[in-house]
PDB file of N, CA and C in Angstrom:
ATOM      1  N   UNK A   1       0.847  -1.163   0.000  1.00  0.00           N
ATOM      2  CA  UNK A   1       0.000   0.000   0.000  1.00  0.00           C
ATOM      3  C   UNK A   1       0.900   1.237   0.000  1.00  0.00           C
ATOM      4  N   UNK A   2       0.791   2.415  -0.613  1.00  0.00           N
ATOM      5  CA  UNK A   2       1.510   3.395  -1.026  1.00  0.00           C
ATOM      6  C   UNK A   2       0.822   4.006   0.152  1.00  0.00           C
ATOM      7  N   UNK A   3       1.601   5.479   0.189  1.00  0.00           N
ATOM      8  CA  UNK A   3       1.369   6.496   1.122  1.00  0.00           C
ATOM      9  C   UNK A   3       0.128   6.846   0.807  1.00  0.00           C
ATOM     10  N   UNK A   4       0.007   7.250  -0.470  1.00  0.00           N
ATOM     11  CA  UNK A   4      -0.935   7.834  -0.882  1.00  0.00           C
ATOM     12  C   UNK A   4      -2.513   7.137  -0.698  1.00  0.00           C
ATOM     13  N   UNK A   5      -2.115   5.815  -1.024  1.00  0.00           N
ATOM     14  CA  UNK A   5      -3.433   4.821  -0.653  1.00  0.00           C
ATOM     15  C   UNK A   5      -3.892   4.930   0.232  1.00  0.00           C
ATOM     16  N   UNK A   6      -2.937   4.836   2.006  1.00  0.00           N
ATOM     17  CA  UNK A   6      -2.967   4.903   3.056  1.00  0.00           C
ATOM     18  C   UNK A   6      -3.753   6.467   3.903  1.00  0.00           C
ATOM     19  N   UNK A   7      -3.072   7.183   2.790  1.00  0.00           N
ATOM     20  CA  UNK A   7      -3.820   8.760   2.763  1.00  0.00           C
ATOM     21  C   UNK A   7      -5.154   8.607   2.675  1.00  0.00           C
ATOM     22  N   UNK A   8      -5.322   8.189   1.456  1.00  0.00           N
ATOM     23  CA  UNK A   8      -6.765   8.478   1.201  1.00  0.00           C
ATOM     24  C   UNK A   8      -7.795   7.220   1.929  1.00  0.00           C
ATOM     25  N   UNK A   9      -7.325   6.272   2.392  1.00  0.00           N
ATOM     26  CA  UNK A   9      -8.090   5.520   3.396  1.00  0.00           C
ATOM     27  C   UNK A   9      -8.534   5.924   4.582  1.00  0.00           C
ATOM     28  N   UNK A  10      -7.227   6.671   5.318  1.00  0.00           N
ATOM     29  CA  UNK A  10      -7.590   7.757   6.590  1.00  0.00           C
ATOM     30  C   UNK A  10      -8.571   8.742   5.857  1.00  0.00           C
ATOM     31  N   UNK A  11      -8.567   9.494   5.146  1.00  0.00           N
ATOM     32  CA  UNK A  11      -9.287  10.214   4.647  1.00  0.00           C
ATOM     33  C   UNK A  11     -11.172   9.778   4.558  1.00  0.00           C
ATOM     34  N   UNK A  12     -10.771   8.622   3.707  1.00  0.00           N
ATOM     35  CA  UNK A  12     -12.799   8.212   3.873  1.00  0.00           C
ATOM     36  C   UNK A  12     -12.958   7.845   5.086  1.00  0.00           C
ATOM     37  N   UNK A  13     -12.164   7.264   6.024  1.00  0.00           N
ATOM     38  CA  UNK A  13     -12.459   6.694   7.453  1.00  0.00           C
ATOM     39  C   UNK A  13     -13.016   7.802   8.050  1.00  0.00           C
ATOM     40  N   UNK A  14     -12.249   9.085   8.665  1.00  0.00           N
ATOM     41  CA  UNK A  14     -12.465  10.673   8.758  1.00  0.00           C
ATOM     42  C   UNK A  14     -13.659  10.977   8.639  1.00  0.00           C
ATOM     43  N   UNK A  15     -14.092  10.591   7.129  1.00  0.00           N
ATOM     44  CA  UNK A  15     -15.157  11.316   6.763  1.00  0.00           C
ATOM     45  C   UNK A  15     -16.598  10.814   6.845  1.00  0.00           C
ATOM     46  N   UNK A  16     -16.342   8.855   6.943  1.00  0.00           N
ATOM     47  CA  UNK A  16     -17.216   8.349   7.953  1.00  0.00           C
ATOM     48  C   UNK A  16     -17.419   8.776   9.481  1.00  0.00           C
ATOM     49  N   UNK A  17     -16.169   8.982  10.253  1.00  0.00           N
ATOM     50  CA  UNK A  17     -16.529   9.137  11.498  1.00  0.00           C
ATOM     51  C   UNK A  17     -17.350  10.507  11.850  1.00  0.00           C
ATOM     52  N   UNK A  18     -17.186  11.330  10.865  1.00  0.00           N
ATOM     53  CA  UNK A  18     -17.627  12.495  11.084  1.00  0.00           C
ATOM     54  C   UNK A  18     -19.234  12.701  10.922  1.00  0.00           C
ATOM     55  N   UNK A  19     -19.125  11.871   9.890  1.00  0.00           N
ATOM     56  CA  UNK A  19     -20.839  11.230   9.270  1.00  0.00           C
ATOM     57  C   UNK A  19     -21.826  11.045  10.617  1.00  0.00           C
ATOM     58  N   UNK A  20     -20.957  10.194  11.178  1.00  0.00           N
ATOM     59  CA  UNK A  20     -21.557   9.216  12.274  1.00  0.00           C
ATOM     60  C   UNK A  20     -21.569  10.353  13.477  1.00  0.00           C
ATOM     61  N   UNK A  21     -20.765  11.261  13.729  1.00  0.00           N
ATOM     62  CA  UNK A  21     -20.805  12.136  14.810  1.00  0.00           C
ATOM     63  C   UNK A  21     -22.265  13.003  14.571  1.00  0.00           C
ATOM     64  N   UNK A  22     -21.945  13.598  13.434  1.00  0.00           N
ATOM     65  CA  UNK A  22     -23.276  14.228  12.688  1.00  0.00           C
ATOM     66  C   UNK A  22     -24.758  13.737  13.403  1.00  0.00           C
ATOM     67  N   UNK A  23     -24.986  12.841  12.658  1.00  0.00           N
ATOM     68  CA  UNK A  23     -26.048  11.865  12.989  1.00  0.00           C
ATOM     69  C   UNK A  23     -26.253  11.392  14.548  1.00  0.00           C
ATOM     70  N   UNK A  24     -24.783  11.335  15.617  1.00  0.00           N
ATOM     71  CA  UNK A  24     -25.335  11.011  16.992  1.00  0.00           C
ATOM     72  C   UNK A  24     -25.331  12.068  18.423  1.00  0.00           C
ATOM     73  N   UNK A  25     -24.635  13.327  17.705  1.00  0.00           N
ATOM     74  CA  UNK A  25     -24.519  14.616  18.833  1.00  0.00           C
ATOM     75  C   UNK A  25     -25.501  14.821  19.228  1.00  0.00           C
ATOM     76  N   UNK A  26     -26.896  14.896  18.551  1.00  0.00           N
ATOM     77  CA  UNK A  26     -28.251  15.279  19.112  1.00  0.00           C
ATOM     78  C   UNK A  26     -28.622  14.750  20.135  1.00  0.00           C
ATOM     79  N   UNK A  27     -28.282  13.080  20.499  1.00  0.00           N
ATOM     80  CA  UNK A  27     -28.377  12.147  21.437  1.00  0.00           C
ATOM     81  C   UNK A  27     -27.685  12.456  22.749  1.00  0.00           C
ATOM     82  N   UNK A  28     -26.787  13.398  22.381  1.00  0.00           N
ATOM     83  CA  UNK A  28     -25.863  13.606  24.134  1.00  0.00           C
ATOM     84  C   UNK A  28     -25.881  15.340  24.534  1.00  0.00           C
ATOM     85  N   UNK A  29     -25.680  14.923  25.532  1.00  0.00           N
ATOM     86  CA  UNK A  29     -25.393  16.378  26.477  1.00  0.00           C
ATOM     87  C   UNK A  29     -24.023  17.126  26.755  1.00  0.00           C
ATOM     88  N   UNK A  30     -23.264  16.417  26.653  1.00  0.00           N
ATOM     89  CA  UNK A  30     -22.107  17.232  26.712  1.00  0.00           C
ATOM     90  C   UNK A  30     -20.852  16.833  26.094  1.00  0.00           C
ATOM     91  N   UNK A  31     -19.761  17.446  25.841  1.00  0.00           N
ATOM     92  CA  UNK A  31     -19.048  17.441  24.959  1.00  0.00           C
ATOM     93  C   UNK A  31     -17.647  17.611  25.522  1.00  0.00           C
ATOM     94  N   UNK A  32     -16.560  16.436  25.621  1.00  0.00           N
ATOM     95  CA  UNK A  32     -15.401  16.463  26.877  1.00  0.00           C
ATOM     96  C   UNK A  32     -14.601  16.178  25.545  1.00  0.00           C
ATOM     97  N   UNK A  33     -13.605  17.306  25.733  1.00  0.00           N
ATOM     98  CA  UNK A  33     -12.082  17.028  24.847  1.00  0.00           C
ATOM     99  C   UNK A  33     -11.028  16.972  25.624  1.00  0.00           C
ATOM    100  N   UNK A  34     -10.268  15.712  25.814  1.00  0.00           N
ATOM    101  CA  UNK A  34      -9.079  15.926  26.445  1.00  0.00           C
ATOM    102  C   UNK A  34      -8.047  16.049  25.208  1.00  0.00           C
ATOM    103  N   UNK A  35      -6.610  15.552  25.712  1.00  0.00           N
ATOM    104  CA  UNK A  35      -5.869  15.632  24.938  1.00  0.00           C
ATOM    105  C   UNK A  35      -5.238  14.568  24.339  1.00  0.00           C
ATOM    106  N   UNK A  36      -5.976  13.182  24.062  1.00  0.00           N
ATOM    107  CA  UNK A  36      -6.380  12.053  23.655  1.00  0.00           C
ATOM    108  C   UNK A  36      -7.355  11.888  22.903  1.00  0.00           C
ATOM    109  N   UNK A  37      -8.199  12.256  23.284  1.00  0.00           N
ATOM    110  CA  UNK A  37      -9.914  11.492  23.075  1.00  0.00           C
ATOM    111  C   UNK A  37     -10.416  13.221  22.899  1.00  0.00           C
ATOM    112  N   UNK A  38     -12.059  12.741  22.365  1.00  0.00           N
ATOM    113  CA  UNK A  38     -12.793  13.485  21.945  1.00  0.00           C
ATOM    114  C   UNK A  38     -14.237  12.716  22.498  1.00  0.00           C
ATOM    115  N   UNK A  39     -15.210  13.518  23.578  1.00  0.00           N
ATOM    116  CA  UNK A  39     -16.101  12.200  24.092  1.00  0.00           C
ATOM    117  C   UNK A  39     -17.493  13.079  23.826  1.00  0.00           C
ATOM    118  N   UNK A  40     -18.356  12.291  23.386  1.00  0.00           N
ATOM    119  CA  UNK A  40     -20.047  12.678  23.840  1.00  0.00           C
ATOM    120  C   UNK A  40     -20.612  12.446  24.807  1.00  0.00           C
ATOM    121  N   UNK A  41     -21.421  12.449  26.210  1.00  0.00           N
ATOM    122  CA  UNK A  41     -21.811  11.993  26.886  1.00  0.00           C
ATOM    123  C   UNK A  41     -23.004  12.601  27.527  1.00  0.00           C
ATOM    124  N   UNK A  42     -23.703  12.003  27.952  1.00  0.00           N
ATOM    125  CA  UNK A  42     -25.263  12.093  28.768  1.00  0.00           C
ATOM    126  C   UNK A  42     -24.833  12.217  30.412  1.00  0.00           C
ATOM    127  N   UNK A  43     -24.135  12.602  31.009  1.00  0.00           N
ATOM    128  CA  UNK A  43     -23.630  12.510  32.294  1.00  0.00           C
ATOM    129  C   UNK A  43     -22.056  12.644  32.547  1.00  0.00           C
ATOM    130  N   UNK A  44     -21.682  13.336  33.378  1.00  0.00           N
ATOM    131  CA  UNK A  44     -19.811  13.202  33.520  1.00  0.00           C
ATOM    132  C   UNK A  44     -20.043  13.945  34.791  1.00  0.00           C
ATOM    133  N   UNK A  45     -19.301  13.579  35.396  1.00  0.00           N
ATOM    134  CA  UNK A  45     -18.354  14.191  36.648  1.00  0.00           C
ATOM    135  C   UNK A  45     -16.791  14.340  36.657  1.00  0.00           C
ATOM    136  N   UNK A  46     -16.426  15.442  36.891  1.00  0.00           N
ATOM    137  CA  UNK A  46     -15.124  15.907  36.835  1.00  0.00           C
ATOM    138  C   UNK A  46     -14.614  16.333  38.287  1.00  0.00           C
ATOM    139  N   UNK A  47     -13.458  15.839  38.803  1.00  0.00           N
ATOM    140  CA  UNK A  47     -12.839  16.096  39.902  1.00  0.00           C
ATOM    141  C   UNK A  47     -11.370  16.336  40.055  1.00  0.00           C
ATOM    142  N   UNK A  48     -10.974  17.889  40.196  1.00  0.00           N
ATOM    143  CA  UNK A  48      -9.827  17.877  40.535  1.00  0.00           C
ATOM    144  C   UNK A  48      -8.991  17.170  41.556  1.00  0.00           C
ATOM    145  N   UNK A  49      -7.811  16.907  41.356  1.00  0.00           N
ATOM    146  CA  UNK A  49      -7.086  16.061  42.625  1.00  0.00           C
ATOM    147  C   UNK A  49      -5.880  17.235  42.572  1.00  0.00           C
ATOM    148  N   UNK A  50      -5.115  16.674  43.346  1.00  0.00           N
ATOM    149  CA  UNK A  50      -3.795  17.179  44.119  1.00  0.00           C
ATOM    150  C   UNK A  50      -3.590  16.199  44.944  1.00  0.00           C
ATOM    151  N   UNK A  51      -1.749  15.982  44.103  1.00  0.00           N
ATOM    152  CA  UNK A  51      -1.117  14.452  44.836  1.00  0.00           C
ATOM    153  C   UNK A  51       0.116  14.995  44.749  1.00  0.00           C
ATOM    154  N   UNK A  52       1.216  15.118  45.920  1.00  0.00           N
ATOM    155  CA  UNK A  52       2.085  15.508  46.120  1.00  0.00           C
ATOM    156  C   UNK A  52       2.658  16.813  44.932  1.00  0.00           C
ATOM    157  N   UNK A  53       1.964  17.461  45.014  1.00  0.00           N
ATOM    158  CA  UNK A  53       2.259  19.064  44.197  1.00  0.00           C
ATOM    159  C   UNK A  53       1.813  18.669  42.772  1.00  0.00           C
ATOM    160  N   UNK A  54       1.248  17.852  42.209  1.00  0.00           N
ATOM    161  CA  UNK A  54       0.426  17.745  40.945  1.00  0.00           C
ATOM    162  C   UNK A  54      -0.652  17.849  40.699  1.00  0.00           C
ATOM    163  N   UNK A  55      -1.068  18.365  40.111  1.00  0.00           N
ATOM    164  CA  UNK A  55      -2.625  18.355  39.591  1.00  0.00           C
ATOM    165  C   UNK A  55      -2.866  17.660  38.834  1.00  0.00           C
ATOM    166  N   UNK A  56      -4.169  16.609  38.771  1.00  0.00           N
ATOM    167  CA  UNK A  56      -4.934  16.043  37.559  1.00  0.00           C
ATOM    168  C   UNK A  56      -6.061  15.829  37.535  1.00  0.00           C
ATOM    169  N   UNK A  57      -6.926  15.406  36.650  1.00  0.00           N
ATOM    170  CA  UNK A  57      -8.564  15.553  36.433  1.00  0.00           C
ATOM    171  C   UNK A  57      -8.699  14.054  36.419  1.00  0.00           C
ATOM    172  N   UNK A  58      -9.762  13.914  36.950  1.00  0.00           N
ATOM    173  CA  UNK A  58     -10.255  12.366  36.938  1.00  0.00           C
ATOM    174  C   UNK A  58     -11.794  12.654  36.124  1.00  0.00           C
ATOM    175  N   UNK A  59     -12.158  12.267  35.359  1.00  0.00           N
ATOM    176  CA  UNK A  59     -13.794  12.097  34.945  1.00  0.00           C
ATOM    177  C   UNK A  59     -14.235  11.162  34.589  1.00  0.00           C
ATOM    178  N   UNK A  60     -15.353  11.108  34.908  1.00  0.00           N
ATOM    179  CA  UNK A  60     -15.971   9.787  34.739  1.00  0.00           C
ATOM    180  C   UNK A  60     -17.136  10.706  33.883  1.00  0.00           C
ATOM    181  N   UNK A  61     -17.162   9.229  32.889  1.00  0.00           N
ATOM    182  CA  UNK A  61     -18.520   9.894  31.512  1.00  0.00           C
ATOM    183  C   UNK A  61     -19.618   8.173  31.360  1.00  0.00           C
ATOM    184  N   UNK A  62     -20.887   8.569  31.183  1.00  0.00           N
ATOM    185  CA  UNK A  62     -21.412   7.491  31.181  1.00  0.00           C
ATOM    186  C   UNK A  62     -22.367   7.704  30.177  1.00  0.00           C
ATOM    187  N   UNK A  63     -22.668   6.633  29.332  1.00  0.00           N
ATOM    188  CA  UNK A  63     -23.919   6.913  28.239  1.00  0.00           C
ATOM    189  C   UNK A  63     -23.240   7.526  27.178  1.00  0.00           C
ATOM    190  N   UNK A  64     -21.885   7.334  26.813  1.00  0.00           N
ATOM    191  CA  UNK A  64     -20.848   7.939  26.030  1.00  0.00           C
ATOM    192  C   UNK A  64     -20.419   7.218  24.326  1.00  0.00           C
ATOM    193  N   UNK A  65     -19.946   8.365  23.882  1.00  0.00           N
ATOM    194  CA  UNK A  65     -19.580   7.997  22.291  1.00  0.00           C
ATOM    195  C   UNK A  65     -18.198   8.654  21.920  1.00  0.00           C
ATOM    196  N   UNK A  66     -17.123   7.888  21.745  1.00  0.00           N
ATOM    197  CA  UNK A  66     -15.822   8.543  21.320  1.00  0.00           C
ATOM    198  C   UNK A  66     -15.117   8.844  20.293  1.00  0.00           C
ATOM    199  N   UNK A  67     -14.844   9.522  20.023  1.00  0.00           N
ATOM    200  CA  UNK A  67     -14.235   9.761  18.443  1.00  0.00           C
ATOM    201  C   UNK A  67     -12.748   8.852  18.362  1.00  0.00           C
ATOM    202  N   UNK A  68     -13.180   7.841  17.765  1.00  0.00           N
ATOM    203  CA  UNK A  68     -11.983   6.924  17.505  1.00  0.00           C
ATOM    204  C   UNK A  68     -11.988   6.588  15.979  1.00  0.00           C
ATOM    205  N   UNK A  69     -11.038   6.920  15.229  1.00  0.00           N
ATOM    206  CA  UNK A  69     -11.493   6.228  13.789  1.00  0.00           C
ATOM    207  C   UNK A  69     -10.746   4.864  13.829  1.00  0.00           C
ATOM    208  N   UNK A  70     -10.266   4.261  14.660  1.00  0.00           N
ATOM    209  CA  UNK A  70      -9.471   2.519  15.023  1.00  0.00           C
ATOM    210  C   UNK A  70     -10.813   1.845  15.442  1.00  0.00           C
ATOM    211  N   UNK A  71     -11.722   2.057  15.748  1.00  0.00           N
ATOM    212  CA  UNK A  71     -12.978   1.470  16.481  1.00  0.00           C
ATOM    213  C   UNK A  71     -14.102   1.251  15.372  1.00  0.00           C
ATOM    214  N   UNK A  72     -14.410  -0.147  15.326  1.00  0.00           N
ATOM    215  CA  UNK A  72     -15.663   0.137  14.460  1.00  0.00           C
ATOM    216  C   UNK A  72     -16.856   1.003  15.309  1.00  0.00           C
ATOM    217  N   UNK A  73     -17.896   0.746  14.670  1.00  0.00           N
ATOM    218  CA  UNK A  73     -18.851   1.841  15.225  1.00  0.00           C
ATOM    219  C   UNK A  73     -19.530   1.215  16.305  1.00  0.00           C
ATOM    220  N   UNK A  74     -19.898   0.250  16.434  1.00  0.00           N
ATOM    221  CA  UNK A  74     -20.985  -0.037  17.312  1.00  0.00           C
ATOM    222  C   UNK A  74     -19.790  -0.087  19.023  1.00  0.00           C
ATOM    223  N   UNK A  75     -18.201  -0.157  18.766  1.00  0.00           N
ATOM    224  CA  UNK A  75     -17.500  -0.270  19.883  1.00  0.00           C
ATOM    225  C   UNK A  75     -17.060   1.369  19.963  1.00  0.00           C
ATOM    226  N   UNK A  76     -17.843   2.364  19.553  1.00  0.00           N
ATOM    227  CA  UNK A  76     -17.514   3.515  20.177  1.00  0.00           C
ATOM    228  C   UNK A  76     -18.446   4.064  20.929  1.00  0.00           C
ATOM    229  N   UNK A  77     -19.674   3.694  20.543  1.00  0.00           N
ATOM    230  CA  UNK A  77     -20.593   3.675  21.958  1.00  0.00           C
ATOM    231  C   UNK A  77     -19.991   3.014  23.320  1.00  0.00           C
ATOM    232  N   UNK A  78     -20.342   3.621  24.204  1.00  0.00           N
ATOM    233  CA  UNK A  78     -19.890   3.087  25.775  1.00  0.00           C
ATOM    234  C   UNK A  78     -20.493   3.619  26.957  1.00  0.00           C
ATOM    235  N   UNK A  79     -21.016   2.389  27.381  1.00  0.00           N
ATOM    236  CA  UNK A  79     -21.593   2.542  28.554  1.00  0.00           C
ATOM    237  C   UNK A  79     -20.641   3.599  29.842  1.00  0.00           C
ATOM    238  N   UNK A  80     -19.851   3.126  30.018  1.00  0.00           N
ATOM    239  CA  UNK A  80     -18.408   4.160  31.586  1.00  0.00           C
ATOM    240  C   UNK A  80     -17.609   4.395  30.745  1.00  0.00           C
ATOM    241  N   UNK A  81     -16.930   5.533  30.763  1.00  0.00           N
ATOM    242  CA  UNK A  81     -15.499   5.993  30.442  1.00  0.00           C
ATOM    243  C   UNK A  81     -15.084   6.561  31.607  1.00  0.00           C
ATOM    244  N   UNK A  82     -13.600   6.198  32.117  1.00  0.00           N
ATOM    245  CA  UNK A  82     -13.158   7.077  33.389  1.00  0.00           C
ATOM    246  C   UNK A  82     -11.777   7.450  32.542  1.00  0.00           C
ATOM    247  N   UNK A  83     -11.121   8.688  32.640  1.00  0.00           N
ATOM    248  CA  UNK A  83     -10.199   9.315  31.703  1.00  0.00           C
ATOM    249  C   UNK A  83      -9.384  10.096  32.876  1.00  0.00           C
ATOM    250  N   UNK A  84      -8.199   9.937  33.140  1.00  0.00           N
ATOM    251  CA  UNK A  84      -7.522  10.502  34.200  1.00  0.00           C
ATOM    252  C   UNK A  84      -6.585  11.346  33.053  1.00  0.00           C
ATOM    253  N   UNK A  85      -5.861  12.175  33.705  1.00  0.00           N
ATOM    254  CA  UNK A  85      -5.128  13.222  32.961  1.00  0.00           C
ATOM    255  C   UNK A  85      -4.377  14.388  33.430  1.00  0.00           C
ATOM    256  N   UNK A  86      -3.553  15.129  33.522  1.00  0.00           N
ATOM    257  CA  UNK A  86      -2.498  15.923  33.746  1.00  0.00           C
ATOM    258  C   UNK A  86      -2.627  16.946  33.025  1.00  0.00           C
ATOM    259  N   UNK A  87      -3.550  17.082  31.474  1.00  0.00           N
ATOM    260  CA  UNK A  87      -3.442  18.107  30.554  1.00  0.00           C
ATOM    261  C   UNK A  87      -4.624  18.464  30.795  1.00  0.00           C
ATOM    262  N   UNK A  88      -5.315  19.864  29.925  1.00  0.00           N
ATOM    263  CA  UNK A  88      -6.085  20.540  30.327  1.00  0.00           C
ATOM    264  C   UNK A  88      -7.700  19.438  29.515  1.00  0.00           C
ATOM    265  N   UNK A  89      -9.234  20.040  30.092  1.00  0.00           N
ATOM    266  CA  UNK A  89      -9.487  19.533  29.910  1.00  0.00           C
ATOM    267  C   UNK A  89     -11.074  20.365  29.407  1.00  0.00           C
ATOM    268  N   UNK A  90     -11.343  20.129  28.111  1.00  0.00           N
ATOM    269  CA  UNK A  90     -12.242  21.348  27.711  1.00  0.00           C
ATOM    270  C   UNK A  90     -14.007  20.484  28.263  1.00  0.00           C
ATOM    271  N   UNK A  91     -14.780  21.319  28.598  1.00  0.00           N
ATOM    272  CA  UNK A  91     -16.003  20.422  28.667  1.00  0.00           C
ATOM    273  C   UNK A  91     -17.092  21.094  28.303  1.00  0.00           C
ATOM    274  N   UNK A  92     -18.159  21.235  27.674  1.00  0.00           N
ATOM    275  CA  UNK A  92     -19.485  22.256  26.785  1.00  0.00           C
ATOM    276  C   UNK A  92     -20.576  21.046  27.354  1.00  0.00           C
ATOM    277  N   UNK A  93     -21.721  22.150  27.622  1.00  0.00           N
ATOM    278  CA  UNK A  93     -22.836  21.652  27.662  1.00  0.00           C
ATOM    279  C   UNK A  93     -23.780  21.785  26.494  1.00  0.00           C
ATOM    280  N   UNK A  94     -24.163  20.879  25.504  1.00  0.00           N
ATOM    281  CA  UNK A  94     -24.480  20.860  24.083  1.00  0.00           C
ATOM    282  C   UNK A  94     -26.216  21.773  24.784  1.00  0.00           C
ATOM    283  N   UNK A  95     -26.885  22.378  23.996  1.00  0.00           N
ATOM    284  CA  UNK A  95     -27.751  22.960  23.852  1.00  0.00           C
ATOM    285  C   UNK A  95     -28.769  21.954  23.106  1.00  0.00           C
ATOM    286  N   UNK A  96     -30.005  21.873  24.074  1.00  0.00           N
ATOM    287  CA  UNK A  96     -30.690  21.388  23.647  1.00  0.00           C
ATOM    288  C   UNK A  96     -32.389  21.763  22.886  1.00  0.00           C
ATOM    289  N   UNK A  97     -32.242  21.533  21.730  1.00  0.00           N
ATOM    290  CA  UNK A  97     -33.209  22.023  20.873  1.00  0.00           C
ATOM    291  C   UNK A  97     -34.663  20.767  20.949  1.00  0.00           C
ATOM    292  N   UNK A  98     -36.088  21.771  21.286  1.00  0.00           N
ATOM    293  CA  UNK A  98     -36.480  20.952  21.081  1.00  0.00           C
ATOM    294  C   UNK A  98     -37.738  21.520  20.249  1.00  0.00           C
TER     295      UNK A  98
END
């Protein structure tokens, strides 16, 4: 497989996952970007810690959907995600239209 093949495979994958985001954001409430992952979720709790002069975020997300393009689809739905972390951590409450 050439670069280029490999290119344009990431490329339609991309443009499926994005498809699929499209179609399932309406379903969740909030919207957690770390610096890994990209999550949808119906519920999260976020808790700062402090452990010997460090800071990190612990969250727990439940009723969740992750932006993975390695995952087929039906394994990016997920019941618990718990995501610990050191980097910053963005979180939006999606607006709900009804």
């Amino acid at each position: 497989m050439s670069a280029e093949d490999l290119e344009r495979y990431e490329t339609e994958i991309e443009l499926q996952l994005y498809r699929e985001y499209s179609d399932v954001v309406k379903m969740f409430t909030y919207v957690v970007e770390t610096e890994r992952r990209f999550y949808l979720a119906n519920s999260m709790d976020m808790h700062v810690r402090n452990e010997d002069g460090a800071t990190y975020f612990e969250i727990d997300l439940r009723d969740a959907w992750v932006w993975d393009m390695y995952r087929p689809a039906p394994a990016r739905f997920v019941s618990n995600v718990r995501v610990v972390t050191f980097k910053d951590v963005n979180v939006e409450e999606l607006r709900r239209e009804d």
